[in-house]
N, C-alpha and C. Protein backbone atom coordinates (compact mmCIF):
# COMPACT_ATOMS: atom_id res chain seq x y z
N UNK A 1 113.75 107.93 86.28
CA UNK A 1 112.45 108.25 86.82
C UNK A 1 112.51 108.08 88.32
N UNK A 2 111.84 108.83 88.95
CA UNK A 2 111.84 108.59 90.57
C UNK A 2 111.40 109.76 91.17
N UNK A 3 110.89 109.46 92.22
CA UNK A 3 110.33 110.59 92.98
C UNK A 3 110.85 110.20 94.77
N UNK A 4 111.70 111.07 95.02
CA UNK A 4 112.34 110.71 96.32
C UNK A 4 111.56 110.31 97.67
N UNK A 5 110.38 110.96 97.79
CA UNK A 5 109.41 110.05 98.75
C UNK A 5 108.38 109.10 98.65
N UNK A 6 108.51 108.51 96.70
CA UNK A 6 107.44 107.69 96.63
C UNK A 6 107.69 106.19 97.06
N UNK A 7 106.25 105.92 97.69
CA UNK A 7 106.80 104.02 98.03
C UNK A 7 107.05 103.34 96.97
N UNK A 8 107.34 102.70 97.08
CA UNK A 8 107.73 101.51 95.93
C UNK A 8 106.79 100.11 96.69
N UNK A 9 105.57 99.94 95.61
CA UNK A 9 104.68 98.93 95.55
C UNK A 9 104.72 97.66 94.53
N UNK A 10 105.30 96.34 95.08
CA UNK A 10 105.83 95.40 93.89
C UNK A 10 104.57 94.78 93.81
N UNK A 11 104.05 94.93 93.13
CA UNK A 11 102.60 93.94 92.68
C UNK A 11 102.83 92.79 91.50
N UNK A 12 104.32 92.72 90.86
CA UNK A 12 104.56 91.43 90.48
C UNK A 12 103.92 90.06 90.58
N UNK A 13 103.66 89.48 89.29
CA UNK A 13 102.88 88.01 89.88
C UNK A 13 101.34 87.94 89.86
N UNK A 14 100.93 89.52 89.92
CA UNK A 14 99.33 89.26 90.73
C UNK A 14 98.58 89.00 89.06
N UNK A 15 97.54 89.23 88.88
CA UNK A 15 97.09 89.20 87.31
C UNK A 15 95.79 90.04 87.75
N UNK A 16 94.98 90.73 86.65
CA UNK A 16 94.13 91.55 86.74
C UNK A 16 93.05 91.00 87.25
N UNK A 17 91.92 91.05 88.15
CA UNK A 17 92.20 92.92 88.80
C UNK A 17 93.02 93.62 89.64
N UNK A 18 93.68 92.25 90.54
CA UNK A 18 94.26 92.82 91.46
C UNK A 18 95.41 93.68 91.75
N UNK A 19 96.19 94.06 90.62
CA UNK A 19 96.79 95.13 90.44
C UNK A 19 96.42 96.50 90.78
N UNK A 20 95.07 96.73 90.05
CA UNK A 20 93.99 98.00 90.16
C UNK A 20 93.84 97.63 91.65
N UNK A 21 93.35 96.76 92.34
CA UNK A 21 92.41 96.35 93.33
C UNK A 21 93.44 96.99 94.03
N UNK A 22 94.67 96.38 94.56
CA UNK A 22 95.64 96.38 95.70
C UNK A 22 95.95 98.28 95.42
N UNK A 23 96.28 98.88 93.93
CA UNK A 23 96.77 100.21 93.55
C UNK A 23 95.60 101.05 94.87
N UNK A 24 94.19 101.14 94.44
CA UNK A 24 93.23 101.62 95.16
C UNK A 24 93.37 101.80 96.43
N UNK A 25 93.91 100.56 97.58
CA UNK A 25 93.66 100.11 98.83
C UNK A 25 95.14 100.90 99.31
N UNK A 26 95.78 100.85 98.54
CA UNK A 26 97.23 101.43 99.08
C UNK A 26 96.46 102.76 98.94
N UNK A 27 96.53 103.39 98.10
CA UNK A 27 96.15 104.86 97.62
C UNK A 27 95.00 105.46 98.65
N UNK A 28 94.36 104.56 98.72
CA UNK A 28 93.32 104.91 99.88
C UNK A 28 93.89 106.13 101.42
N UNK A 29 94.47 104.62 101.38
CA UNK A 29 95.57 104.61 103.16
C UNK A 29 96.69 106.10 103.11
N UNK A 30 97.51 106.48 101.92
CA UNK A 30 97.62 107.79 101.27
C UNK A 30 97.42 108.89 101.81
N UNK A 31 98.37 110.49 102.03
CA UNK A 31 97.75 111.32 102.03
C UNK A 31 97.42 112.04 100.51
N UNK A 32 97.04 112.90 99.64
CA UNK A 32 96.66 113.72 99.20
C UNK A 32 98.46 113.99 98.58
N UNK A 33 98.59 114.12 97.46
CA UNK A 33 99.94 114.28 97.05
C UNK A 33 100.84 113.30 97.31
N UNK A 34 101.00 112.12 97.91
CA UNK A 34 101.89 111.39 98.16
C UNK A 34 102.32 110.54 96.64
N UNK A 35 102.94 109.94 96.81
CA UNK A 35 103.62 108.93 95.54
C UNK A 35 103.61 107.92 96.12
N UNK A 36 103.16 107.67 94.71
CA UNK A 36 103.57 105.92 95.26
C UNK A 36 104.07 105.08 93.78
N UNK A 37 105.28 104.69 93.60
CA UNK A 37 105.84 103.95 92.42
C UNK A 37 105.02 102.23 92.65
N UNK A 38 104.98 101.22 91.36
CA UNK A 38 104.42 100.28 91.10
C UNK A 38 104.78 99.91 89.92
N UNK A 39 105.47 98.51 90.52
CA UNK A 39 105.87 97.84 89.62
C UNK A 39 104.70 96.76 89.61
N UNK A 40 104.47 96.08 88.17
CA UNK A 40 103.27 95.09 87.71
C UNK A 40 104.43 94.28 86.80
N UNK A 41 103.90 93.36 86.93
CA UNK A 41 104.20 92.55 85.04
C UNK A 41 103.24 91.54 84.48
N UNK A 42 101.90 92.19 85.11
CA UNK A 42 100.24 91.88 84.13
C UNK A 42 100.03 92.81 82.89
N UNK A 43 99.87 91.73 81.82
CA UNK A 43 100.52 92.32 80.58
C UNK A 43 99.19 93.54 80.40
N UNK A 44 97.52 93.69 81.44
CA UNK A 44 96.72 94.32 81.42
C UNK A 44 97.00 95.99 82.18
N UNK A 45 98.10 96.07 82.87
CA UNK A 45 98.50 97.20 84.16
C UNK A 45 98.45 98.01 83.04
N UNK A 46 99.16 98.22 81.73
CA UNK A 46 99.49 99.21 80.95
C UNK A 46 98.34 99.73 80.57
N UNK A 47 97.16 98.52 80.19
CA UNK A 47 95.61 99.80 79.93
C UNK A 47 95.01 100.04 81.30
N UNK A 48 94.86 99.10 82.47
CA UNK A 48 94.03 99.44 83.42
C UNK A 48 94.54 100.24 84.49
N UNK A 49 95.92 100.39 84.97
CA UNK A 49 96.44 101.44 85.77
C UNK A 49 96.09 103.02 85.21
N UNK A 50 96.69 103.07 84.04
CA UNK A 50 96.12 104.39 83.38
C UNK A 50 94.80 105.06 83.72
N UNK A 51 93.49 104.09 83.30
CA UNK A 51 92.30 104.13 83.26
C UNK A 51 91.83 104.21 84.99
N UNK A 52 92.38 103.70 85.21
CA UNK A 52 91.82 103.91 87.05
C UNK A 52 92.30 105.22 87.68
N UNK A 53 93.75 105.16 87.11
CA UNK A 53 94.10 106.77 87.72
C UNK A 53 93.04 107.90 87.22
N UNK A 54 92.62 107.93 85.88
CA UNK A 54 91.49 108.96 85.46
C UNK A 54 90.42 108.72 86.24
N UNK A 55 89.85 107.91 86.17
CA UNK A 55 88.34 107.85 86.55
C UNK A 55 88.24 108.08 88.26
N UNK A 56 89.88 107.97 88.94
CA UNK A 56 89.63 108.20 90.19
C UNK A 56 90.14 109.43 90.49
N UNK A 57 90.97 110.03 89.58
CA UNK A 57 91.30 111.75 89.88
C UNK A 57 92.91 111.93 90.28
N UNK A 58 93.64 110.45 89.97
CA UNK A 58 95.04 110.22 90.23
C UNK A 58 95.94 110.73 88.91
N UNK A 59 96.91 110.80 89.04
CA UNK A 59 97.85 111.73 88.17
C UNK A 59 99.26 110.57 87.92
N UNK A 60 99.62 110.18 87.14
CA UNK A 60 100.43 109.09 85.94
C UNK A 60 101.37 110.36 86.40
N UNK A 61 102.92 110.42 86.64
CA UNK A 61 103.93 111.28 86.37
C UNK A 61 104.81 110.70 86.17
N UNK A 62 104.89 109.31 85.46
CA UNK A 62 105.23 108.42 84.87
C UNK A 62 105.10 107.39 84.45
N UNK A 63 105.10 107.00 83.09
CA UNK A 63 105.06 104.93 83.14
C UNK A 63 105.92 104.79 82.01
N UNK A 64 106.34 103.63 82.69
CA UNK A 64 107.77 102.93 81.66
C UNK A 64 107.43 101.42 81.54
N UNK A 65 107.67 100.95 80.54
CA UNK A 65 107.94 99.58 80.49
C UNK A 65 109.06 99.01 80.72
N UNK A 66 108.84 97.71 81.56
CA UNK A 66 110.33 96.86 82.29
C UNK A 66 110.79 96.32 81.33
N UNK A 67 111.96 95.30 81.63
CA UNK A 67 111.83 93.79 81.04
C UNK A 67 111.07 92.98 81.31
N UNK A 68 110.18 92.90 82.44
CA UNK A 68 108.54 92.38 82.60
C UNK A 68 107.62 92.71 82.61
N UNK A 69 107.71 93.93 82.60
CA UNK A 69 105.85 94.44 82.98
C UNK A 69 106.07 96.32 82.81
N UNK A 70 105.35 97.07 83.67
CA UNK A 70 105.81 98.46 83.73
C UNK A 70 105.57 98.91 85.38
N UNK A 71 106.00 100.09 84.62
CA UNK A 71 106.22 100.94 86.06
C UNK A 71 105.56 102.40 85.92
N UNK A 72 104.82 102.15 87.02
CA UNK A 72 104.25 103.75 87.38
C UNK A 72 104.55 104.45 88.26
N UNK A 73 104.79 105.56 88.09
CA UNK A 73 104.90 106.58 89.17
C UNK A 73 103.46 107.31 89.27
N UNK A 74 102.93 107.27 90.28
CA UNK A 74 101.63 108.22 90.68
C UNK A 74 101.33 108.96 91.89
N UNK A 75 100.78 110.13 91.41
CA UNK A 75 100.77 111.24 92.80
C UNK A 75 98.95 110.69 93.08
N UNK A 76 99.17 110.48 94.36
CA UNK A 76 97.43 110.74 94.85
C UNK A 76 96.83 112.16 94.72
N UNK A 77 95.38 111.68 94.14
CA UNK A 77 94.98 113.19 93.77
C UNK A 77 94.41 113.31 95.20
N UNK A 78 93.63 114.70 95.31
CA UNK A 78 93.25 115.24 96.40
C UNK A 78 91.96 114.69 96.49
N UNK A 79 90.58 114.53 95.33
CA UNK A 79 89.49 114.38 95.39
C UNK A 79 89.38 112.86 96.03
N UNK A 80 90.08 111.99 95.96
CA UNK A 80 89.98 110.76 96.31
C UNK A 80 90.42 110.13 97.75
């Protein structure tokens, strides 16, 4: 999995919300199509990363589970 210009965001350690919280604030700062990979190992990232990318118009073009936690790959949508 990989996307050659996405950042790589270690949010390891944090526990919910701030996974979502910090995902948002990066994504913000973002242009429109960019990537950004994220690693978590809050055993909650797997339902609430998903769910935030919908409701905010972001696009999942990957998630895997680690040996700790998972990993997303996400394109910033345009509406956001």
């Amino acid at each position: 999995m990989g996307d050659d210009t996405a950042t790589l965001y270690d949010l390891r350690g944090l526990k919910c919300p701030l996974p979502v919280l910090k995902t948002r604030r990066r994504l913000k700062d973002m242009a429109a199509g960019d990537a950004l990979l994220i690693d978590t190992n809050d055993p909650l990232a797997g339902i609430d990363i998903p769910h935030f990318c919908r409701e905010d118009g972001h696009m999942i073009l990957s998630s895997e589970k680690t040996a700790d936690g998972h990993r997303f790959l996400i394109r910033k949508g345009s509406a956001a």
